[in-house]
N, C-alpha and C. Protein backbone atom coordinates (compact mmCIF):
# COMPACT_ATOMS: atom_id res chain seq x y z
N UNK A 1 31.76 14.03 96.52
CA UNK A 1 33.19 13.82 96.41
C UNK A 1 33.80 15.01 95.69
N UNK A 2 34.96 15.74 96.12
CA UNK A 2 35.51 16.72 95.36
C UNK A 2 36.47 16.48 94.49
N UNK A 3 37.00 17.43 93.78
CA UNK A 3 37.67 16.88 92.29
C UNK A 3 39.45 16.52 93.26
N UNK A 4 39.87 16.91 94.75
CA UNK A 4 40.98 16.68 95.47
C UNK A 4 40.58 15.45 96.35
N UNK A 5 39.43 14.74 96.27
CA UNK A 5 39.44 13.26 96.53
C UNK A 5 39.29 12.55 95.14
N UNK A 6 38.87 12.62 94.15
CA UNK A 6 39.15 12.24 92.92
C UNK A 6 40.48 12.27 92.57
N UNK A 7 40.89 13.05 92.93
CA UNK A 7 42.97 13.05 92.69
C UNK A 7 43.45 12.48 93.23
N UNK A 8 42.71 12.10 94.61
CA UNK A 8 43.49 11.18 95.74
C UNK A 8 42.98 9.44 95.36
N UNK A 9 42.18 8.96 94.27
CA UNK A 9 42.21 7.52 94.18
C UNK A 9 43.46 7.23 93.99
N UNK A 10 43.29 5.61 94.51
CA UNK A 10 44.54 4.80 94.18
C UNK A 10 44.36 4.13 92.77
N UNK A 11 45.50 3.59 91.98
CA UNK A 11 45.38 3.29 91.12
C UNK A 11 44.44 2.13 90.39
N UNK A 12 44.25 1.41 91.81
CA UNK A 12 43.25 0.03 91.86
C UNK A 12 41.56 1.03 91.63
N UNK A 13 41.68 1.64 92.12
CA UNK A 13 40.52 2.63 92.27
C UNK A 13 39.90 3.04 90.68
N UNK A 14 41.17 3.78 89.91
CA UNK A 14 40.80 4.30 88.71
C UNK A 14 40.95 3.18 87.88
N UNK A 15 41.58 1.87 87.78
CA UNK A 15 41.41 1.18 86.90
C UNK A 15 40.08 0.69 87.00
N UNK A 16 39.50 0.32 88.09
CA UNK A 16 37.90 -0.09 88.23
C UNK A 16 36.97 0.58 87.51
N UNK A 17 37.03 2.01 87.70
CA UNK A 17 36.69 3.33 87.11
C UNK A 17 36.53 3.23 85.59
N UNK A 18 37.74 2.76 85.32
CA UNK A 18 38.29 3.34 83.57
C UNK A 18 37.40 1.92 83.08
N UNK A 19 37.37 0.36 83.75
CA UNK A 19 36.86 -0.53 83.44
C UNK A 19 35.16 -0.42 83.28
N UNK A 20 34.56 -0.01 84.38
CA UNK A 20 33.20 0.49 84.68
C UNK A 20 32.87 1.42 83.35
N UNK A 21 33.69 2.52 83.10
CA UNK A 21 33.11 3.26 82.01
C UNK A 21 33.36 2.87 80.87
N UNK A 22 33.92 1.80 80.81
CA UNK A 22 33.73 1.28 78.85
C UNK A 22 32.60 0.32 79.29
N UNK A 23 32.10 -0.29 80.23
CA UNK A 23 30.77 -1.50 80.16
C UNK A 23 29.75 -0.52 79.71
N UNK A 24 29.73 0.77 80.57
CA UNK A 24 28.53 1.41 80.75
C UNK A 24 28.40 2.11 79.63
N UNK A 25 29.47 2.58 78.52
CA UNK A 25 29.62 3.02 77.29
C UNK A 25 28.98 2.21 76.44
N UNK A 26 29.45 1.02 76.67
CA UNK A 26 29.21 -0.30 75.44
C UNK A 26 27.88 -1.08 75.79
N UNK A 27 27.14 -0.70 77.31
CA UNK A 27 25.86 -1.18 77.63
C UNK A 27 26.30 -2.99 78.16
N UNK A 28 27.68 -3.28 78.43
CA UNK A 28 27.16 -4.51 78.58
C UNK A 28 27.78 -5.05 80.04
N UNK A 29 27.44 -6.12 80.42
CA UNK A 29 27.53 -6.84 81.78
C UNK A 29 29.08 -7.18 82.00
N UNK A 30 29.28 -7.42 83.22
CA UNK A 30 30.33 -8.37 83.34
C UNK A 30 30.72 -8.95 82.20
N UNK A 31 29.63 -10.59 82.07
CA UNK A 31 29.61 -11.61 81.49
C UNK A 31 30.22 -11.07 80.39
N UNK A 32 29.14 -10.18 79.55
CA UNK A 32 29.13 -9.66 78.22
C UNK A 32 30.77 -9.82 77.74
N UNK A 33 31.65 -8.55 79.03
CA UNK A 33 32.59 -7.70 78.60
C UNK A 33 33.61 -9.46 78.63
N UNK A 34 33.39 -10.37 79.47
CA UNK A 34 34.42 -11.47 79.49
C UNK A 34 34.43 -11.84 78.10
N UNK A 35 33.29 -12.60 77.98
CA UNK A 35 33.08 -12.93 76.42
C UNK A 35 33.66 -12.64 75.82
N UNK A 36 32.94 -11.49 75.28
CA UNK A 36 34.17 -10.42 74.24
C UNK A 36 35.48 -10.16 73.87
N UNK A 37 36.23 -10.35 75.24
CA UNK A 37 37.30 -10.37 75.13
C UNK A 37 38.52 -11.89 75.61
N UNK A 38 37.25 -12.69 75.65
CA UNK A 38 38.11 -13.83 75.93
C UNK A 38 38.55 -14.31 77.32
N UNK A 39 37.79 -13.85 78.14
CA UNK A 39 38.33 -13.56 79.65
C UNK A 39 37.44 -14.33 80.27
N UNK A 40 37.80 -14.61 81.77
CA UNK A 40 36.41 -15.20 82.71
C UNK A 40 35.83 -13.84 83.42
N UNK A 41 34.62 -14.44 83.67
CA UNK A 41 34.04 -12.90 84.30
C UNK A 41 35.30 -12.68 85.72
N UNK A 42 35.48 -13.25 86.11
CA UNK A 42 36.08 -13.16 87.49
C UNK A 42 36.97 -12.38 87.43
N UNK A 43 38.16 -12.22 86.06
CA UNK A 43 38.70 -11.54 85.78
C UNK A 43 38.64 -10.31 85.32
N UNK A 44 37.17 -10.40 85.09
CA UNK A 44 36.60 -8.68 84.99
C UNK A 44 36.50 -8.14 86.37
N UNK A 45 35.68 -9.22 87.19
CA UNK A 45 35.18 -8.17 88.79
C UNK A 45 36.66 -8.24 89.47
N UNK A 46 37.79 -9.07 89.32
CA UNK A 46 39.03 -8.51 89.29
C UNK A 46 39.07 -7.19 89.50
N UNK A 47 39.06 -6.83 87.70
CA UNK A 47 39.80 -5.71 87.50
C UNK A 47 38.99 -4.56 88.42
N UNK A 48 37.17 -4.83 88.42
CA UNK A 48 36.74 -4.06 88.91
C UNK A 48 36.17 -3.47 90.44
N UNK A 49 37.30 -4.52 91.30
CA UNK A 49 37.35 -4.56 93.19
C UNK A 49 38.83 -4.43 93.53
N UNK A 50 39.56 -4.99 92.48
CA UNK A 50 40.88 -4.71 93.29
C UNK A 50 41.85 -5.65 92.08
N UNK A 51 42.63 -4.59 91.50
CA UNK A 51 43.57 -4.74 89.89
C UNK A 51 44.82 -4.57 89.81
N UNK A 52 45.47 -4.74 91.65
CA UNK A 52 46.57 -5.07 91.89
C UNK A 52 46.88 -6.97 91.65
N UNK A 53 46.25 -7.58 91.89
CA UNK A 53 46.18 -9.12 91.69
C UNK A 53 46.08 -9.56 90.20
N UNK A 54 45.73 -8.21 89.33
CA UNK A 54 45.74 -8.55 87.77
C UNK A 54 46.93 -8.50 86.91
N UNK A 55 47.82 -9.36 85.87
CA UNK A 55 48.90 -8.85 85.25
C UNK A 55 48.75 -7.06 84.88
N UNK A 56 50.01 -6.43 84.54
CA UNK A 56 50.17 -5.58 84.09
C UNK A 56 49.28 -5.23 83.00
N UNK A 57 49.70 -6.37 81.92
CA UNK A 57 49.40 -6.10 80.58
C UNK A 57 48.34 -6.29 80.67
N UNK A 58 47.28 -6.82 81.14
CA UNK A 58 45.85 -7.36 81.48
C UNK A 58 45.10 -5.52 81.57
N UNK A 59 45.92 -5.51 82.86
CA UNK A 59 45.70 -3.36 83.51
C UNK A 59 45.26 -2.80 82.15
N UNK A 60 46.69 -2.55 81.46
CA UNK A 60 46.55 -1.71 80.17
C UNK A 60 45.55 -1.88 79.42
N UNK A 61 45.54 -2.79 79.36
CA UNK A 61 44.21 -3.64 78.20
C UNK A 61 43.13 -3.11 78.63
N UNK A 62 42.74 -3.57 79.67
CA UNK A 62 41.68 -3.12 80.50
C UNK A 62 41.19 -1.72 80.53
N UNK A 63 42.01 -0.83 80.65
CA UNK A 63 42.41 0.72 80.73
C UNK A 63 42.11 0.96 79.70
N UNK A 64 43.03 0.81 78.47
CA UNK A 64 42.45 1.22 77.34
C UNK A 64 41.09 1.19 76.50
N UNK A 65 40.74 -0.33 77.22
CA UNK A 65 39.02 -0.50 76.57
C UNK A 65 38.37 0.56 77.05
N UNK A 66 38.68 1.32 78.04
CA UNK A 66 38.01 2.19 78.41
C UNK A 66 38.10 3.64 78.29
N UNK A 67 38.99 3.72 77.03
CA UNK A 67 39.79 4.78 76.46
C UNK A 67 40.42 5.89 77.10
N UNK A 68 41.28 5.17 77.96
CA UNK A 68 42.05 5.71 78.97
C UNK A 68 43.59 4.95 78.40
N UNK A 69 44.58 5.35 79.65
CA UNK A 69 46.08 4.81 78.89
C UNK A 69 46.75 4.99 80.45
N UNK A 70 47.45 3.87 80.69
CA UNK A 70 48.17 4.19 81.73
C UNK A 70 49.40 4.73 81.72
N UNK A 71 50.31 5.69 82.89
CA UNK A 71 50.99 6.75 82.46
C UNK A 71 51.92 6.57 84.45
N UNK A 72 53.25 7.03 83.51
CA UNK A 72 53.76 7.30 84.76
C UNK A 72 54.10 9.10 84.98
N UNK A 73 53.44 9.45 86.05
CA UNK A 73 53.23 11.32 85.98
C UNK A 73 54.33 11.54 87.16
N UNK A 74 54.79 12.92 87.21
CA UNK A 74 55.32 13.39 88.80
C UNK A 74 54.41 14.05 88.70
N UNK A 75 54.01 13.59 90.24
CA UNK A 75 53.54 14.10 91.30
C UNK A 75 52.91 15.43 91.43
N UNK A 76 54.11 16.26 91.04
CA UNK A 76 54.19 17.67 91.27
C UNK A 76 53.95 18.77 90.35
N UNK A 77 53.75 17.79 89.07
CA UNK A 77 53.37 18.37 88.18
C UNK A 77 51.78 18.33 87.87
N UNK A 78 51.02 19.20 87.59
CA UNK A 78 49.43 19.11 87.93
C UNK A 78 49.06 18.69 86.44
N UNK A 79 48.57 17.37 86.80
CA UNK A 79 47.86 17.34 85.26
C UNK A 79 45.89 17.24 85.10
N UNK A 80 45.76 17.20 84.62
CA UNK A 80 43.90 16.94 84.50
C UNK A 80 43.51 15.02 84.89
N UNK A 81 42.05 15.80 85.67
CA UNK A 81 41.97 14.29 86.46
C UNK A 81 40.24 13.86 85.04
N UNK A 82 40.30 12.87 84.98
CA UNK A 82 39.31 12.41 84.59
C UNK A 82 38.19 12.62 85.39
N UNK A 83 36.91 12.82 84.67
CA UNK A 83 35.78 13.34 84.89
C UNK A 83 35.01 12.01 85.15
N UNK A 84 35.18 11.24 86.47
CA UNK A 84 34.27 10.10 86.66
C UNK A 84 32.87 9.93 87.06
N UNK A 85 32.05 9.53 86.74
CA UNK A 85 30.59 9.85 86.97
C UNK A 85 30.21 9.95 88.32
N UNK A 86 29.35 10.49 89.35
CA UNK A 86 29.22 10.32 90.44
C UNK A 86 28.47 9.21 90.75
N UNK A 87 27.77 8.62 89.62
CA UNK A 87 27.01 7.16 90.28
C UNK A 87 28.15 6.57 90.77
N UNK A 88 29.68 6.26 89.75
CA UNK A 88 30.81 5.31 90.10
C UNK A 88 31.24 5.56 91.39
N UNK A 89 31.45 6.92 91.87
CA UNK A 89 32.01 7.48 92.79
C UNK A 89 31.47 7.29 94.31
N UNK A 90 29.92 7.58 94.26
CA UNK A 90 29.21 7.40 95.46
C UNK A 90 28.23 6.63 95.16
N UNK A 91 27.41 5.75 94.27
CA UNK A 91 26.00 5.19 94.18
C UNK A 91 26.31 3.87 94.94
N UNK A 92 25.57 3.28 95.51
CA UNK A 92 25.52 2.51 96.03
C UNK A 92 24.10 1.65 96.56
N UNK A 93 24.30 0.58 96.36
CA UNK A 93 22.87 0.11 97.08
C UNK A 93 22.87 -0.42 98.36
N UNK A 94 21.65 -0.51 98.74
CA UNK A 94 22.01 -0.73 100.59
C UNK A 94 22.62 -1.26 101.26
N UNK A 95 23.13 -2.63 100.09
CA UNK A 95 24.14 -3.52 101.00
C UNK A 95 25.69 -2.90 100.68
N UNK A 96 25.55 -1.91 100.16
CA UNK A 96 26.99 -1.01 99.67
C UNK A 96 27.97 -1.65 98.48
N UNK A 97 27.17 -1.90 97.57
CA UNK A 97 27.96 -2.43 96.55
C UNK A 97 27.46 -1.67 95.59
N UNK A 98 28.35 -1.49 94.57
CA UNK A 98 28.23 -0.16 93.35
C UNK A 98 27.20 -0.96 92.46
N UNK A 99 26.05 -0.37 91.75
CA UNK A 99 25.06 -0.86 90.86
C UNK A 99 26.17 -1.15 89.46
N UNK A 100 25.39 -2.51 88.84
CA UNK A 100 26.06 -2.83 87.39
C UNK A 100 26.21 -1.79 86.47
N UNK A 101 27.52 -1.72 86.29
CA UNK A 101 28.21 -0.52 84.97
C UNK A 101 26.91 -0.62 83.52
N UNK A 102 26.61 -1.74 83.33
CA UNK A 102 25.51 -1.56 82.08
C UNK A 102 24.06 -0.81 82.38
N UNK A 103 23.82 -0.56 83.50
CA UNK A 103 22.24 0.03 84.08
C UNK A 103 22.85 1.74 84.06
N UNK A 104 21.51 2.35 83.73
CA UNK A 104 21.77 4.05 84.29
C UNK A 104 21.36 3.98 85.72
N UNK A 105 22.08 4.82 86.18
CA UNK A 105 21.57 4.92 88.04
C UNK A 105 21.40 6.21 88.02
N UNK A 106 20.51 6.66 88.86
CA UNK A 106 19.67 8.24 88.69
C UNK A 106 19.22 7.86 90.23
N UNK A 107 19.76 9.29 91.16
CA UNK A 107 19.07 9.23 92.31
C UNK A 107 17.97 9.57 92.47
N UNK A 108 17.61 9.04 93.61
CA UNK A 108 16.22 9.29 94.04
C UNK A 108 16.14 9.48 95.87
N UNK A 109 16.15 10.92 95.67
CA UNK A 109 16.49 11.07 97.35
C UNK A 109 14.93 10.14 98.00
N UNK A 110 13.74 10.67 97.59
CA UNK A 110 12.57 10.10 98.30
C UNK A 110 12.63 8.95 98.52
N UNK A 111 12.90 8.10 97.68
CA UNK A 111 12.80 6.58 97.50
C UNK A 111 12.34 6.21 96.60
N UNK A 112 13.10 5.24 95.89
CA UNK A 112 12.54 4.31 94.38
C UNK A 112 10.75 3.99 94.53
N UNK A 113 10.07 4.11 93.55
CA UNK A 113 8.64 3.54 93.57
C UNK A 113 8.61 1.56 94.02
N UNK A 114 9.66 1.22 93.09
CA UNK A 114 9.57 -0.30 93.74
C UNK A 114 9.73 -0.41 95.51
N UNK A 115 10.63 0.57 95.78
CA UNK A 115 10.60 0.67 97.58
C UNK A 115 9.49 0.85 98.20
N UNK A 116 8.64 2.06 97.82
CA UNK A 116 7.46 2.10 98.58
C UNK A 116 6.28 0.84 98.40
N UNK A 117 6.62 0.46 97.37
CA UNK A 117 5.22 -0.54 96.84
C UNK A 117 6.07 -1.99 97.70
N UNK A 118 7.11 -2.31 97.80
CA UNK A 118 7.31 -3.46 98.40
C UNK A 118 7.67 -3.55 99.59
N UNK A 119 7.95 -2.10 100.27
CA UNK A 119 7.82 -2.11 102.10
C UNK A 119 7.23 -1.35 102.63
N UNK A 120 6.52 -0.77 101.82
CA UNK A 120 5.46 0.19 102.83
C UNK A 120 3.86 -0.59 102.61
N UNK A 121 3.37 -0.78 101.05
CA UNK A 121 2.24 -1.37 100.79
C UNK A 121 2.30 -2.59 101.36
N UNK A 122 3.02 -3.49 100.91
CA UNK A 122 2.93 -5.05 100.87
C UNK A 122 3.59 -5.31 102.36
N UNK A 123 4.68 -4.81 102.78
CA UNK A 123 5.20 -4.86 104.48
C UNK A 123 4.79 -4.21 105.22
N UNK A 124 3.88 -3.40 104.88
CA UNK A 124 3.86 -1.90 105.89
C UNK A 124 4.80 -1.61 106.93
N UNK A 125 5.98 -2.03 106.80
CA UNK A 125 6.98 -1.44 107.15
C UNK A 125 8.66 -1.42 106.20
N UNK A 126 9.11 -0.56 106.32
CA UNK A 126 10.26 -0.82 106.14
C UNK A 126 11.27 -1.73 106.34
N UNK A 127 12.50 -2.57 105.54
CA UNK A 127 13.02 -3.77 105.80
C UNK A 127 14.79 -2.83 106.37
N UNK A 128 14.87 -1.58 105.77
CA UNK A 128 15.88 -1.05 105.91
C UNK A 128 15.85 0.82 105.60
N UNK A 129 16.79 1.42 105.52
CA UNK A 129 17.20 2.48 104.83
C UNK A 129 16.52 3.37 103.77
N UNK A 130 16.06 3.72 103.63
CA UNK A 130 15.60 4.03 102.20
C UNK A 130 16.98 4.13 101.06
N UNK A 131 16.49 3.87 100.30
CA UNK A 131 17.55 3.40 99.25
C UNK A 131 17.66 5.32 98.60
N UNK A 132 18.69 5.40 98.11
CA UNK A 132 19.03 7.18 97.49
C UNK A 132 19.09 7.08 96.13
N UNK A 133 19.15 5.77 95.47
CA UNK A 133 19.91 5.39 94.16
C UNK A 133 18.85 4.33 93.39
N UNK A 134 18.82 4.31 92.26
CA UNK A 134 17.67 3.57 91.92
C UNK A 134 18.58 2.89 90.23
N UNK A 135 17.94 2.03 89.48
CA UNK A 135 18.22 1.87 88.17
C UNK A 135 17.42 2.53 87.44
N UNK A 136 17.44 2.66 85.90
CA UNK A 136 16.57 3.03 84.70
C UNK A 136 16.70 1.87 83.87
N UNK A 137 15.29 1.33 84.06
CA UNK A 137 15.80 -0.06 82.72
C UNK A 137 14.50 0.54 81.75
N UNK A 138 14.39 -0.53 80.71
CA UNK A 138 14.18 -0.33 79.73
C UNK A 138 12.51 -0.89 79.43
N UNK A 139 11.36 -0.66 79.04
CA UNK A 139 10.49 -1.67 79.00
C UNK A 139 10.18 -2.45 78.08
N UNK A 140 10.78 -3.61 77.50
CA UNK A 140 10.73 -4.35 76.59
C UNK A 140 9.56 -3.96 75.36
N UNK A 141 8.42 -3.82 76.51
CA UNK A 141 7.18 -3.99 75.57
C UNK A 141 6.78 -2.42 74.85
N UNK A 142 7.03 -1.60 75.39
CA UNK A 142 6.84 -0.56 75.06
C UNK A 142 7.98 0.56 74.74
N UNK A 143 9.40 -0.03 74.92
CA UNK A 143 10.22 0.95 75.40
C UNK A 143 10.61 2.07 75.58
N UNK A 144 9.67 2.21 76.94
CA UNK A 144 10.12 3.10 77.80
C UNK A 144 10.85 2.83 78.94
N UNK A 145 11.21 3.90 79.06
CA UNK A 145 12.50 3.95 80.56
C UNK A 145 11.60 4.20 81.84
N UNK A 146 11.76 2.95 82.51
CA UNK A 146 10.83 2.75 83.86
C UNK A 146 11.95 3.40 84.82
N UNK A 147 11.86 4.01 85.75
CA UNK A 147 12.84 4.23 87.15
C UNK A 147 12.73 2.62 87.88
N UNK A 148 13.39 2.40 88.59
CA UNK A 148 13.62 1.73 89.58
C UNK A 148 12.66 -0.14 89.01
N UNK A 149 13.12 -0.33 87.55
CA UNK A 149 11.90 -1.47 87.30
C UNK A 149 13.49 -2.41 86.86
């Protein structure tokens, strides 16, 4: 994505954005971020699919948790676009839905290790696509950062 399709989101677009990067700041879920602030989750994946259906003041709120501020600009005047991560921008998993704001996503052009071990070993075939995008979680017992666990 170039920094003149990054200029071209719609506003529903960057509030998702600005929402996504305070979970992934603060490490926490949906659920988590409802909690916290008193909200139902629904009103989080709201804000974070489409935040025209959300009050105003809800927007701002929202926006700001994510230490952003909403602003009315012209047009024509060039200002600086926020630096959004490219997982937000393009990651995706096969069924095309953006991975949870609390996980790191780190591509993996070859394919995740859980992919090969669960459709090539155990299916010997493939169920789909190879996946490009993987998670980094954490290993409880040892913690270390597994790829794709």
């Amino acid at each position: 994505m170039t920094n003149q399709d990054v200029r071209n989101l719609t506003l529903t677009a960057q509030v998702a954005l600005a929402v996504r990067a305070a979970r992934r700041r603060d490490g926490h879920s949906q659920r988590d971020l409802a909690h916290l602030l008193g909200w139902s989750q629904s009103r989080v994946r709201r804000l974070e699919t489409d935040a025209s259906s959300v009050p105003l003041s809800v927007v701002a709120e929202a926006v700001a948790l994510g230490g952003f501020e909403l602003a009315v600009v012209d047009p024509f005047v060039t200002h600086e676009t926020p630096a959004w991560e490219q997982t937000d921008l393009v990651a995706r998993d096969r069924a095309g839905r953006r991975f949870p704001a609390h996980l790191e996503v780190v591509p993996c052009p070859g394919g995740p290790a859980w992919w090969w071990d669960q459709e090539y070993i155990r299916l010997r075939r493939p169920l789909g696509a190879t996946p490009t995008w993987t998670t980094v979680a954490r290993d409880p017992l040892r913690g270390l950062r597994l790829p794709g666990t």
